[in-house]
N, C-alpha and C. Protein backbone atom coordinates (compact mmCIF):
# COMPACT_ATOMS: atom_id res chain seq x y z
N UNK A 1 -25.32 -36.97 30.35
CA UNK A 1 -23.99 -37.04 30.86
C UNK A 1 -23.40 -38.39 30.50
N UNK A 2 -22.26 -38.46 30.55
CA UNK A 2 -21.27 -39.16 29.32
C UNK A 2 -21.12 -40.45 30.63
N UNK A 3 -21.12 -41.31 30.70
CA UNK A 3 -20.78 -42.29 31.91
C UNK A 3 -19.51 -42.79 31.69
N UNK A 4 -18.49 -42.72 32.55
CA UNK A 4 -17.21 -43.39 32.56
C UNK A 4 -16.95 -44.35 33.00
N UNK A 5 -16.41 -45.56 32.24
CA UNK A 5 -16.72 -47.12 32.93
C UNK A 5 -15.31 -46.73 33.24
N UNK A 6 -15.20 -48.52 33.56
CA UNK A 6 -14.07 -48.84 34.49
C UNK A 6 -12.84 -48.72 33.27
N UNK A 7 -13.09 -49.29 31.79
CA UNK A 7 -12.17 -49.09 30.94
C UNK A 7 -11.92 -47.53 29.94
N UNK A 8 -12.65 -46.44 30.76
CA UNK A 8 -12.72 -45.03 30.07
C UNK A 8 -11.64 -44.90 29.53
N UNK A 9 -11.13 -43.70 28.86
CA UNK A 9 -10.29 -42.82 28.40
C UNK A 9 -9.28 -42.71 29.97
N UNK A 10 -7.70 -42.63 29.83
CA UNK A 10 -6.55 -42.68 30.23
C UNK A 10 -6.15 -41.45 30.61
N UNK A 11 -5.66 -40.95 31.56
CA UNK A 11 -5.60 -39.73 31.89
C UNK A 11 -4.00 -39.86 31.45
N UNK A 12 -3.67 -38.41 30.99
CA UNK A 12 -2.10 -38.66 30.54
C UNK A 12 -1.14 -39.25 31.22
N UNK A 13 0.09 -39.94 31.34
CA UNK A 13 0.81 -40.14 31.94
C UNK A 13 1.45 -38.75 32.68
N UNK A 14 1.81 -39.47 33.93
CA UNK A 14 2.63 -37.88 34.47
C UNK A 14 3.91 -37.73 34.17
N UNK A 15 4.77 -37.36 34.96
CA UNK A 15 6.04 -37.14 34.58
C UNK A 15 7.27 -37.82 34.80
N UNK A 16 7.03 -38.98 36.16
CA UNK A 16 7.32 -39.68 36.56
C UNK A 16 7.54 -40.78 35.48
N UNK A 17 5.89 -41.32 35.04
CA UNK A 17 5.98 -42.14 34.45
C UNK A 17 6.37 -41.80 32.70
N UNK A 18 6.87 -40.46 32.48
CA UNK A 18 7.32 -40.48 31.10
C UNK A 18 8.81 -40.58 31.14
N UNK A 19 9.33 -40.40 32.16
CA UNK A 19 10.85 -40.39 32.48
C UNK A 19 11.22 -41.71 32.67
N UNK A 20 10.14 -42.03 32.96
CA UNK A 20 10.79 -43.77 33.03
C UNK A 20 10.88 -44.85 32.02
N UNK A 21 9.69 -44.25 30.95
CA UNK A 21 9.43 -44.55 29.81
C UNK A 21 10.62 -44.23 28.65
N UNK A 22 11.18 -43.24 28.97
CA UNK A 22 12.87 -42.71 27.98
C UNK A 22 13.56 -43.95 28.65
N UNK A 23 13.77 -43.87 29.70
CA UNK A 23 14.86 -44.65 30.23
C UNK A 23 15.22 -46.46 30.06
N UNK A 24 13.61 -46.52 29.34
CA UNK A 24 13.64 -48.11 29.44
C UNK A 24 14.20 -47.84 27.11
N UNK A 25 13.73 -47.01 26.86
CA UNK A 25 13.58 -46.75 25.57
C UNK A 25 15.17 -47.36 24.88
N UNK A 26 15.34 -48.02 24.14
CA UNK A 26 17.10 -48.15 23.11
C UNK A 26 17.21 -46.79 22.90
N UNK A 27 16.42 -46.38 22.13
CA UNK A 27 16.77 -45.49 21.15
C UNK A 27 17.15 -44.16 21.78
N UNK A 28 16.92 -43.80 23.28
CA UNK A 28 17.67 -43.11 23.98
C UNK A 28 18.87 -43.16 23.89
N UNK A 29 19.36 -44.34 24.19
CA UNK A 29 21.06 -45.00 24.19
C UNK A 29 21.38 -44.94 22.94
N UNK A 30 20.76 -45.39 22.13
CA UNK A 30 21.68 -45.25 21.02
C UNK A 30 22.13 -43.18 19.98
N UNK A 31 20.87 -42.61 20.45
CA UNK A 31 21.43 -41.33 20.11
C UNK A 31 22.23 -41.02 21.45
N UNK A 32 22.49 -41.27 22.31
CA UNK A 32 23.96 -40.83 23.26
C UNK A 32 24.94 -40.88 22.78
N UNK A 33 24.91 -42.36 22.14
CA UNK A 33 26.21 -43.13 21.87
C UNK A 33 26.43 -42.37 20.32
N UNK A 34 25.67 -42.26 19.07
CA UNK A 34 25.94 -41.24 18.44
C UNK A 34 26.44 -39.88 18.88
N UNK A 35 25.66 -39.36 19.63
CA UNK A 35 26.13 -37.65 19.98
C UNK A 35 27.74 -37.89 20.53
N UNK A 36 27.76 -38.95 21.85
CA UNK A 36 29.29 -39.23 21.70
C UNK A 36 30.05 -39.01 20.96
N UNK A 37 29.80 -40.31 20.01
CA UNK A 37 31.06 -40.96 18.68
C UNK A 37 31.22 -38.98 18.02
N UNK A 38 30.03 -38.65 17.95
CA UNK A 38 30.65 -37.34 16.88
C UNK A 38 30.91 -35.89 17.82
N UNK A 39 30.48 -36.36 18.81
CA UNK A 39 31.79 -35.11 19.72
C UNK A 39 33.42 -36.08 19.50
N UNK A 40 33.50 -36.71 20.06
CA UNK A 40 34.66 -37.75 20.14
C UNK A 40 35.80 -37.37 18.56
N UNK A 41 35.29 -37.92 17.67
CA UNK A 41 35.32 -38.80 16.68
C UNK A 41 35.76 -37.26 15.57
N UNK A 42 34.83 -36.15 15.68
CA UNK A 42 34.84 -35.17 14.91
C UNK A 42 34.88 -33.57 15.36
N UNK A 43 33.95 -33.72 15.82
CA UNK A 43 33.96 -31.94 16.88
C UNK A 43 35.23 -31.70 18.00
N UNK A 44 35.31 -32.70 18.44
CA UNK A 44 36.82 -32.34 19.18
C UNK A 44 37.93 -32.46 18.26
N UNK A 45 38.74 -32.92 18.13
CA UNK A 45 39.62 -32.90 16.90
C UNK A 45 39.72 -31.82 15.86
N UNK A 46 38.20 -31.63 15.18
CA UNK A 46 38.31 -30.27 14.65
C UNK A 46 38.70 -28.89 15.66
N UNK A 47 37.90 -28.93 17.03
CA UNK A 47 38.64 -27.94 17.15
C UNK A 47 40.32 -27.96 17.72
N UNK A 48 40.66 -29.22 18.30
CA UNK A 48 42.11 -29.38 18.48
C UNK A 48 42.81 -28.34 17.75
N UNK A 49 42.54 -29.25 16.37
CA UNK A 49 43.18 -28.54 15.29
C UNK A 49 43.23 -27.89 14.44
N UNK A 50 42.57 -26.91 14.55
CA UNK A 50 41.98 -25.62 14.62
C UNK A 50 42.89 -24.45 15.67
N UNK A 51 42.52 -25.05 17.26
CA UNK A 51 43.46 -24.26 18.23
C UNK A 51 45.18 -24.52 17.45
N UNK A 52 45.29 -25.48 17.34
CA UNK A 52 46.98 -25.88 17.14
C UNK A 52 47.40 -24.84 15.70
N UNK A 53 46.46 -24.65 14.96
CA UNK A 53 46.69 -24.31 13.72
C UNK A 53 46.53 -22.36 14.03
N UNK A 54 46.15 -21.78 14.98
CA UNK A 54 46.06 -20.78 15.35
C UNK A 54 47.10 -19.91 15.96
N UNK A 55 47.98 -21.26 17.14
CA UNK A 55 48.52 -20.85 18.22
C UNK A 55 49.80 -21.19 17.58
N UNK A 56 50.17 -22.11 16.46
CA UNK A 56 51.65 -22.87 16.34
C UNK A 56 51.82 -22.77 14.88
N UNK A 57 52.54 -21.14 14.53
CA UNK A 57 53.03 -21.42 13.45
C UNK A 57 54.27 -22.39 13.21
N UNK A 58 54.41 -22.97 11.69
CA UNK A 58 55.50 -23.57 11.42
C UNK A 58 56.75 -22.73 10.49
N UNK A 59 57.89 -22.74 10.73
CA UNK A 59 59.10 -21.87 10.05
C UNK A 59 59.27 -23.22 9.13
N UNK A 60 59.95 -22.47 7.90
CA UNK A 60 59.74 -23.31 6.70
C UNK A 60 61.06 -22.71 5.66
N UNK A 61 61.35 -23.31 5.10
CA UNK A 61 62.33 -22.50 4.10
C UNK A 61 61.42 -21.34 3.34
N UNK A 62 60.17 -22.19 2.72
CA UNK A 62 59.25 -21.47 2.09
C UNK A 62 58.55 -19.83 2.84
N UNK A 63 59.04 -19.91 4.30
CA UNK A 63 57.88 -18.70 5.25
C UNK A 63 57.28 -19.74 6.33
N UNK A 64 56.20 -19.04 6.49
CA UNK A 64 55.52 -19.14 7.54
C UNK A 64 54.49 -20.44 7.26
N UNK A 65 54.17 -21.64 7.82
CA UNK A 65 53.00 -22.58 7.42
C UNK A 65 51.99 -22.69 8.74
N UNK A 66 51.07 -23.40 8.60
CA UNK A 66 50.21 -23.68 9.87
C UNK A 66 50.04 -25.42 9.63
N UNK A 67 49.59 -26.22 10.51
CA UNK A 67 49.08 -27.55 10.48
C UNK A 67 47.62 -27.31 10.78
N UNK A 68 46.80 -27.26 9.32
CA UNK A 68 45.57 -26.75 9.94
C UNK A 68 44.57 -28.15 9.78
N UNK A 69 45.49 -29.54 10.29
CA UNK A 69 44.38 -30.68 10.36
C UNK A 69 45.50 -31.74 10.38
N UNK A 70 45.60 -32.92 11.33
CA UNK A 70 45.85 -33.58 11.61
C UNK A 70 45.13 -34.82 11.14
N UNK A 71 45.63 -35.42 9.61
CA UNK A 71 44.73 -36.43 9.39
C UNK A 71 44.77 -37.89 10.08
N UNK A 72 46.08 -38.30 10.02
CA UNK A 72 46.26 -39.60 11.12
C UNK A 72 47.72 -39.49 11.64
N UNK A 73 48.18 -40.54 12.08
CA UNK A 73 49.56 -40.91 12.60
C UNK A 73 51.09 -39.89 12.04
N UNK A 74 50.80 -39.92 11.00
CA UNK A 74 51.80 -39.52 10.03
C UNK A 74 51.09 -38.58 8.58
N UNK A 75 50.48 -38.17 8.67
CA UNK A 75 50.10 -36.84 7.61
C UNK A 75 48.89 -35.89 7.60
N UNK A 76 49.84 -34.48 7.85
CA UNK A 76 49.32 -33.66 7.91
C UNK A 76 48.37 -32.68 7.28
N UNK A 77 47.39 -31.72 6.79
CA UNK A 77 47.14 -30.84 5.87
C UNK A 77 47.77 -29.44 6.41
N UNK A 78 48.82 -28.93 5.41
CA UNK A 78 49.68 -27.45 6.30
C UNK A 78 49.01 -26.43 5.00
N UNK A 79 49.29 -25.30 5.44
CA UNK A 79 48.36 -24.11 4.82
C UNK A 79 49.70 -23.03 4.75
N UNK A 80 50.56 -22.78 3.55
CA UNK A 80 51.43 -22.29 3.93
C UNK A 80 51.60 -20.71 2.66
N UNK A 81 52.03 -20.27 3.28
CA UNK A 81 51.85 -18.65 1.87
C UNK A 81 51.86 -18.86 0.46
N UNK A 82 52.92 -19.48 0.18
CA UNK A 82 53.29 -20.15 -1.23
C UNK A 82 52.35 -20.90 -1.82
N UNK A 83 52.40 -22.12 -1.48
CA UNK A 83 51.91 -23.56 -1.48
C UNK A 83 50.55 -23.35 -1.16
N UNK A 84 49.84 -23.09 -0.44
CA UNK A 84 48.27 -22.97 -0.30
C UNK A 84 47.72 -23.76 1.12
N UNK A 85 47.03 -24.56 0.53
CA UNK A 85 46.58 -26.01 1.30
C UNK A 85 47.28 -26.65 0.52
N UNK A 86 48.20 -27.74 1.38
CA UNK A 86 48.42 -28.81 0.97
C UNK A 86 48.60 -30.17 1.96
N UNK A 87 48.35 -31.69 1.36
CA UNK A 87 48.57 -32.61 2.22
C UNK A 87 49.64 -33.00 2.14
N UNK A 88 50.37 -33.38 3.65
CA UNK A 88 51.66 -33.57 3.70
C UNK A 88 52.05 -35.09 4.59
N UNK A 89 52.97 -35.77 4.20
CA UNK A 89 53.06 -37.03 4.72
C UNK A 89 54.53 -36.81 5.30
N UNK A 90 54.81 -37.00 6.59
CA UNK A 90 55.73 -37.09 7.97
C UNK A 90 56.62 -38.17 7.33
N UNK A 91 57.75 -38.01 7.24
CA UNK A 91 58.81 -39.13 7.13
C UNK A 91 59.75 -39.40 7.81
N UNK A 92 60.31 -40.91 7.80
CA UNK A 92 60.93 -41.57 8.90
C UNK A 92 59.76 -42.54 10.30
N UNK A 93 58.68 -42.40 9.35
CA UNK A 93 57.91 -43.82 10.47
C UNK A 93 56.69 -43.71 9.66
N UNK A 94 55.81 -44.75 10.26
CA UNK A 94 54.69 -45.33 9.78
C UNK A 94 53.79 -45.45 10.63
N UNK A 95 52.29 -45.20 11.10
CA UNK A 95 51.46 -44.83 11.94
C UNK A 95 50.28 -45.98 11.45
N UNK A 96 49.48 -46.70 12.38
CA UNK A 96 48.60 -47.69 11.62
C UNK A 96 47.60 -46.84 10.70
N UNK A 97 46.63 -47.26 9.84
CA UNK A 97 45.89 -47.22 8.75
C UNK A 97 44.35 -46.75 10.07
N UNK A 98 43.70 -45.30 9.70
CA UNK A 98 42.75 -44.78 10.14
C UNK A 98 41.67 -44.86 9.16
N UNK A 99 42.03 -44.46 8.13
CA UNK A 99 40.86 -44.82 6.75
C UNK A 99 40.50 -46.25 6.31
N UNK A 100 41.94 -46.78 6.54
CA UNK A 100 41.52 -48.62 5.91
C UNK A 100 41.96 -49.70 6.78
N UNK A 101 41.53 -49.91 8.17
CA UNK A 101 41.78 -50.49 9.22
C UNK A 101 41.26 -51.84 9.09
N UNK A 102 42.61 -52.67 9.17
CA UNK A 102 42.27 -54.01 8.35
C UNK A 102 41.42 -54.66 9.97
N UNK A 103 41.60 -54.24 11.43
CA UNK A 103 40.90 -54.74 12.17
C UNK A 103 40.86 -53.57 13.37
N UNK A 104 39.95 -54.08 14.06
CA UNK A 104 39.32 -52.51 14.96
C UNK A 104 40.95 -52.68 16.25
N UNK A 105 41.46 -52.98 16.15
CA UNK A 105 42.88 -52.46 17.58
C UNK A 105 43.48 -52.15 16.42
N UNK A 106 44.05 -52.34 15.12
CA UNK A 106 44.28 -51.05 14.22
C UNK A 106 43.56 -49.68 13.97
N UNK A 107 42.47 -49.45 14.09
CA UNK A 107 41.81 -48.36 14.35
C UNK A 107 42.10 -47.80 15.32
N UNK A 108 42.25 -48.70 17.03
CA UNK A 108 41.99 -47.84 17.78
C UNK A 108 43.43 -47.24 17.91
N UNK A 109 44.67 -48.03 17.54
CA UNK A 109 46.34 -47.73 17.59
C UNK A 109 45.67 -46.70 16.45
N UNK A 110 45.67 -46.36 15.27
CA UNK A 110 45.80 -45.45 14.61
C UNK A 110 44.97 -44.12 15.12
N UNK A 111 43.64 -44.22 15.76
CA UNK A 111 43.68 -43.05 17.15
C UNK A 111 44.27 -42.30 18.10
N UNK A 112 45.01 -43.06 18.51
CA UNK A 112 45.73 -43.26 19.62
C UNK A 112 46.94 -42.25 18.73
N UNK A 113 47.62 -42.95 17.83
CA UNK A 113 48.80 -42.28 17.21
C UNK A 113 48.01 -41.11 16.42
N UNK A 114 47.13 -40.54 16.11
CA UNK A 114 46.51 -39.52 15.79
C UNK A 114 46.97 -38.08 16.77
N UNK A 115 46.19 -38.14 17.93
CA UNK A 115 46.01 -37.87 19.35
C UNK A 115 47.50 -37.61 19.78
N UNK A 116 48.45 -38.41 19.42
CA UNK A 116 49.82 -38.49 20.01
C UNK A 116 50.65 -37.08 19.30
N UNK A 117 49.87 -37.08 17.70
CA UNK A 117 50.97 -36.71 16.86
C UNK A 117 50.38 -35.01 17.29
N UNK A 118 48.62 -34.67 17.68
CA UNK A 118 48.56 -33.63 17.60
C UNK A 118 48.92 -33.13 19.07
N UNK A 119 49.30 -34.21 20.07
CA UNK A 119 49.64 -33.55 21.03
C UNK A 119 51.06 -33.15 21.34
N UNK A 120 51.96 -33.73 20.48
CA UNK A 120 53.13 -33.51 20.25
C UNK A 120 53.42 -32.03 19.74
N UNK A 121 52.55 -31.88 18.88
CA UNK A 121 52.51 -30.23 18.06
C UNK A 121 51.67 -29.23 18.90
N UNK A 122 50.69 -29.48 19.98
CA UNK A 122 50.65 -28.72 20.59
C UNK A 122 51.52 -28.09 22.03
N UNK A 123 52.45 -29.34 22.14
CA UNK A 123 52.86 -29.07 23.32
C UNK A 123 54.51 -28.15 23.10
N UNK A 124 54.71 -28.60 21.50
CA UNK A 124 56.30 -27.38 20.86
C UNK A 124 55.99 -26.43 21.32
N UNK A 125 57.52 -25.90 21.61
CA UNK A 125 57.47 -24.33 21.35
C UNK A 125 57.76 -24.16 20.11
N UNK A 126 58.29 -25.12 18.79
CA UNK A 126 59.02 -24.22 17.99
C UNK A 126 58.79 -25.38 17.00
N UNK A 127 57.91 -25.21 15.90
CA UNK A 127 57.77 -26.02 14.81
C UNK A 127 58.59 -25.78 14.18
N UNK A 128 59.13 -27.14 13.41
CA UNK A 128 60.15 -26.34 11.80
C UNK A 128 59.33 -27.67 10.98
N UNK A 129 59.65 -27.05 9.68
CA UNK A 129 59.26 -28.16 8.66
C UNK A 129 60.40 -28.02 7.62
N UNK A 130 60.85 -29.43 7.20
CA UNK A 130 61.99 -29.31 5.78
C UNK A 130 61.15 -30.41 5.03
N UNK A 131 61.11 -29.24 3.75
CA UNK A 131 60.16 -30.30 2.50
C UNK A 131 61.43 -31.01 1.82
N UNK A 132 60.66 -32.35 0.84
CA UNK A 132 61.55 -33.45 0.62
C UNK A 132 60.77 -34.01 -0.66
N UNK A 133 60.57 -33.31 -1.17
CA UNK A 133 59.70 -33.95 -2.41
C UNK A 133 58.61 -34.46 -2.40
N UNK A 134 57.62 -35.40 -3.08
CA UNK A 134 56.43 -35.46 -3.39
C UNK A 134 56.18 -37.11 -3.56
N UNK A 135 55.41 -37.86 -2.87
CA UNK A 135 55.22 -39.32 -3.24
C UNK A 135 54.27 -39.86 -3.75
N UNK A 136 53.82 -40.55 -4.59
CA UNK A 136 53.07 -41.17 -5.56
C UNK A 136 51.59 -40.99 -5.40
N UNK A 137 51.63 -40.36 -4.43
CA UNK A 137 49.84 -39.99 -3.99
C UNK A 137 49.55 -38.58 -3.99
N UNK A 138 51.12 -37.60 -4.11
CA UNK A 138 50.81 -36.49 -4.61
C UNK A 138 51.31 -35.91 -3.17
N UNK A 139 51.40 -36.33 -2.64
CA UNK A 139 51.45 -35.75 -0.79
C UNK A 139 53.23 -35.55 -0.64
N UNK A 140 53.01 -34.10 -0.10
CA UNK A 140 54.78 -33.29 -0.26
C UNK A 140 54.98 -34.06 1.17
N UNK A 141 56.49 -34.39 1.10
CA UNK A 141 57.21 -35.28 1.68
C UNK A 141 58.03 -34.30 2.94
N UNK A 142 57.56 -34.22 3.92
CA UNK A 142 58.49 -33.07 4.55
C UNK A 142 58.73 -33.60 5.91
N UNK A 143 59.85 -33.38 6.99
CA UNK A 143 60.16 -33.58 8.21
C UNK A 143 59.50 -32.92 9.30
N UNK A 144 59.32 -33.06 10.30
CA UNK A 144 58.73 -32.30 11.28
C UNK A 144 59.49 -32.34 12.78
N UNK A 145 60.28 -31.09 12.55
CA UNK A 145 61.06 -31.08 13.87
C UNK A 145 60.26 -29.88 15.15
N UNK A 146 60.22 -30.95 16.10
CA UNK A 146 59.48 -30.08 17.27
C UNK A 146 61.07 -29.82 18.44
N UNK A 147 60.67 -28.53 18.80
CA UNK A 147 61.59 -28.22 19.54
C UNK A 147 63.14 -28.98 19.38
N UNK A 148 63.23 -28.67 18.04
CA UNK A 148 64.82 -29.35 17.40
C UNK A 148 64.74 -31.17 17.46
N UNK A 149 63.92 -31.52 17.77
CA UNK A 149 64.05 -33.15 17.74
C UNK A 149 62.71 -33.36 16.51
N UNK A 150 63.28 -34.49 15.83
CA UNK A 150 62.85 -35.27 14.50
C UNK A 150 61.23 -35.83 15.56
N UNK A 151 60.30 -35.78 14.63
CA UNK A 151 58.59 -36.03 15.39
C UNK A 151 59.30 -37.60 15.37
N UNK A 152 59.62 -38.08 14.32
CA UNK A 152 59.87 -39.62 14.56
C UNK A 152 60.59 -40.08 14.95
N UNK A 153 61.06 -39.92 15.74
CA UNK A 153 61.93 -40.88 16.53
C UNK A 153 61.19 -40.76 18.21
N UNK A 154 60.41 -39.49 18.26
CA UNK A 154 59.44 -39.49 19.50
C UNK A 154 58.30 -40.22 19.23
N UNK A 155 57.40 -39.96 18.12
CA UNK A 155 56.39 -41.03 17.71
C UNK A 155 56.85 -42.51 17.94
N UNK A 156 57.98 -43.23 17.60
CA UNK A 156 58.12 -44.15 17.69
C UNK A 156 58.79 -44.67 19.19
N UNK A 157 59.58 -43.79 19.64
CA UNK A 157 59.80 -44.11 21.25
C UNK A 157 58.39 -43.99 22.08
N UNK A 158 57.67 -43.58 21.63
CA UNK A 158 56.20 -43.70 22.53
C UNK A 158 55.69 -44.66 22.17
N UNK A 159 55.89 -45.71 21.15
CA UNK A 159 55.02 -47.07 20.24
C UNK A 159 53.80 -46.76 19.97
N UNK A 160 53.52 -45.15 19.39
CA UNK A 160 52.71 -45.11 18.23
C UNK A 160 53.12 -45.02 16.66
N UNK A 161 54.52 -45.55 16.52
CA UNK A 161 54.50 -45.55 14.86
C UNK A 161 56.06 -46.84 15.11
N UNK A 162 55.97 -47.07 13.73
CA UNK A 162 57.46 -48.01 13.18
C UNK A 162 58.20 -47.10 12.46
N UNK A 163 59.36 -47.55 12.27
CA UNK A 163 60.34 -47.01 11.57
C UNK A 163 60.07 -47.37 10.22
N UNK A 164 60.24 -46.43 9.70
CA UNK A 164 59.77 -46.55 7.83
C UNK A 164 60.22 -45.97 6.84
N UNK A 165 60.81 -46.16 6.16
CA UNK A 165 61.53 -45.43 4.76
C UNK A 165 60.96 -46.03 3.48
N UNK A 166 60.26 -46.52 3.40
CA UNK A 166 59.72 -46.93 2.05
C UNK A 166 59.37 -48.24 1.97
N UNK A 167 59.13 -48.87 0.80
CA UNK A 167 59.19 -50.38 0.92
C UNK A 167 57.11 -50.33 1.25
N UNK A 168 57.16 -52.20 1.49
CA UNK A 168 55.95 -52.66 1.97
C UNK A 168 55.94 -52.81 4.05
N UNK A 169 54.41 -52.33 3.82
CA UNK A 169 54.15 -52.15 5.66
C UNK A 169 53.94 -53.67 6.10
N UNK A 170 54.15 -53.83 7.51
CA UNK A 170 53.93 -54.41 8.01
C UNK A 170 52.15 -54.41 8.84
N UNK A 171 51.92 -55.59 9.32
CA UNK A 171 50.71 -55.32 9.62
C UNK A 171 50.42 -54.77 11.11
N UNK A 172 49.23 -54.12 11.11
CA UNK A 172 49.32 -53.51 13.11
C UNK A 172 48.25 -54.59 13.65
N UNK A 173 47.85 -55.25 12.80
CA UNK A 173 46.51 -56.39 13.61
C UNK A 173 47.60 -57.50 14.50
């Protein structure tokens, strides 16, 4: 028979002590804070706009369009009979920089005006869009009137965008 000293073999931890063992762990916290950022950041938003793109057609000279993605402040991707998919840039204001955020309170304003623009389009009864030509990045130039009022001049009375017609931006840092 096998003799068991005082330093034998460890009987497993119980359950107590493995729960306490996660809890002291980083790497718990830090996949939270991931699973967060990409509910946050991606899975909500997609389906936002997704629902918005379901529930809110847009009237168009062209027919019927959808907004089937809300990329930032000021431009859309619309999906329209004619035209297909296409990306479309909001005119009459300027929304901070979400892709090239010269500092993180520009990121979080260009969130913020993200969030603003798709809650604006979910809350219409009555989308219209008037196209306006095409700007140097290829992106059709069109207006976005919600319930008969211009999106920009509400985007910008809420101080998520500036007034903008062309020219060089100003900075949001």
């Amino acid at each position: 028979m096998a003799r068991r000293g005082l330093f034998g073999p460890a009987r497993p931890p119980g359950l107590l002590v493995q729960l306490l063992r996660r809890l002291v762990d980083p790497r718990v916290y830090l996949k939270a804070v991931m699973l967060v950022g990409f509910l946050g950041l991606v899975l909500l938003p997609t389906l936002a706009d997704l629902t918005n793109a379901v529930l809110k057609p847009v009237a168009s000279e062209d027919g019927t369009c959808r907004i089937v993605n809300v990329i930032d402040g000021d431009t859309v991707t619309l999906m329209c009979q004619e035209q297909g998919l296409e990306r479309a840039r909001i005119l009459g204001f300027d929304t901070p920089e979400k892709y090239a955020p010269k500092c993180v309170a520009e990121f979080v304003a260009a969130e913020k005006a993200t969030w603003a623009l798709r809650t604006l389009i979910q809350q219409a009864e009555r989308i219209e869009l008037e196209r306006d030509g095409a700007d140097q990045y290829g992106r059709t130039l069109v207006r976005l009137i919600l319930d008969g009022q211009d999106v920009a001049g509400r985007m910008i009375r809420a101080g998520h965008a500036r007034n903008y017609s062309g020219g060089p931006r100003g900075s949001w840092c």
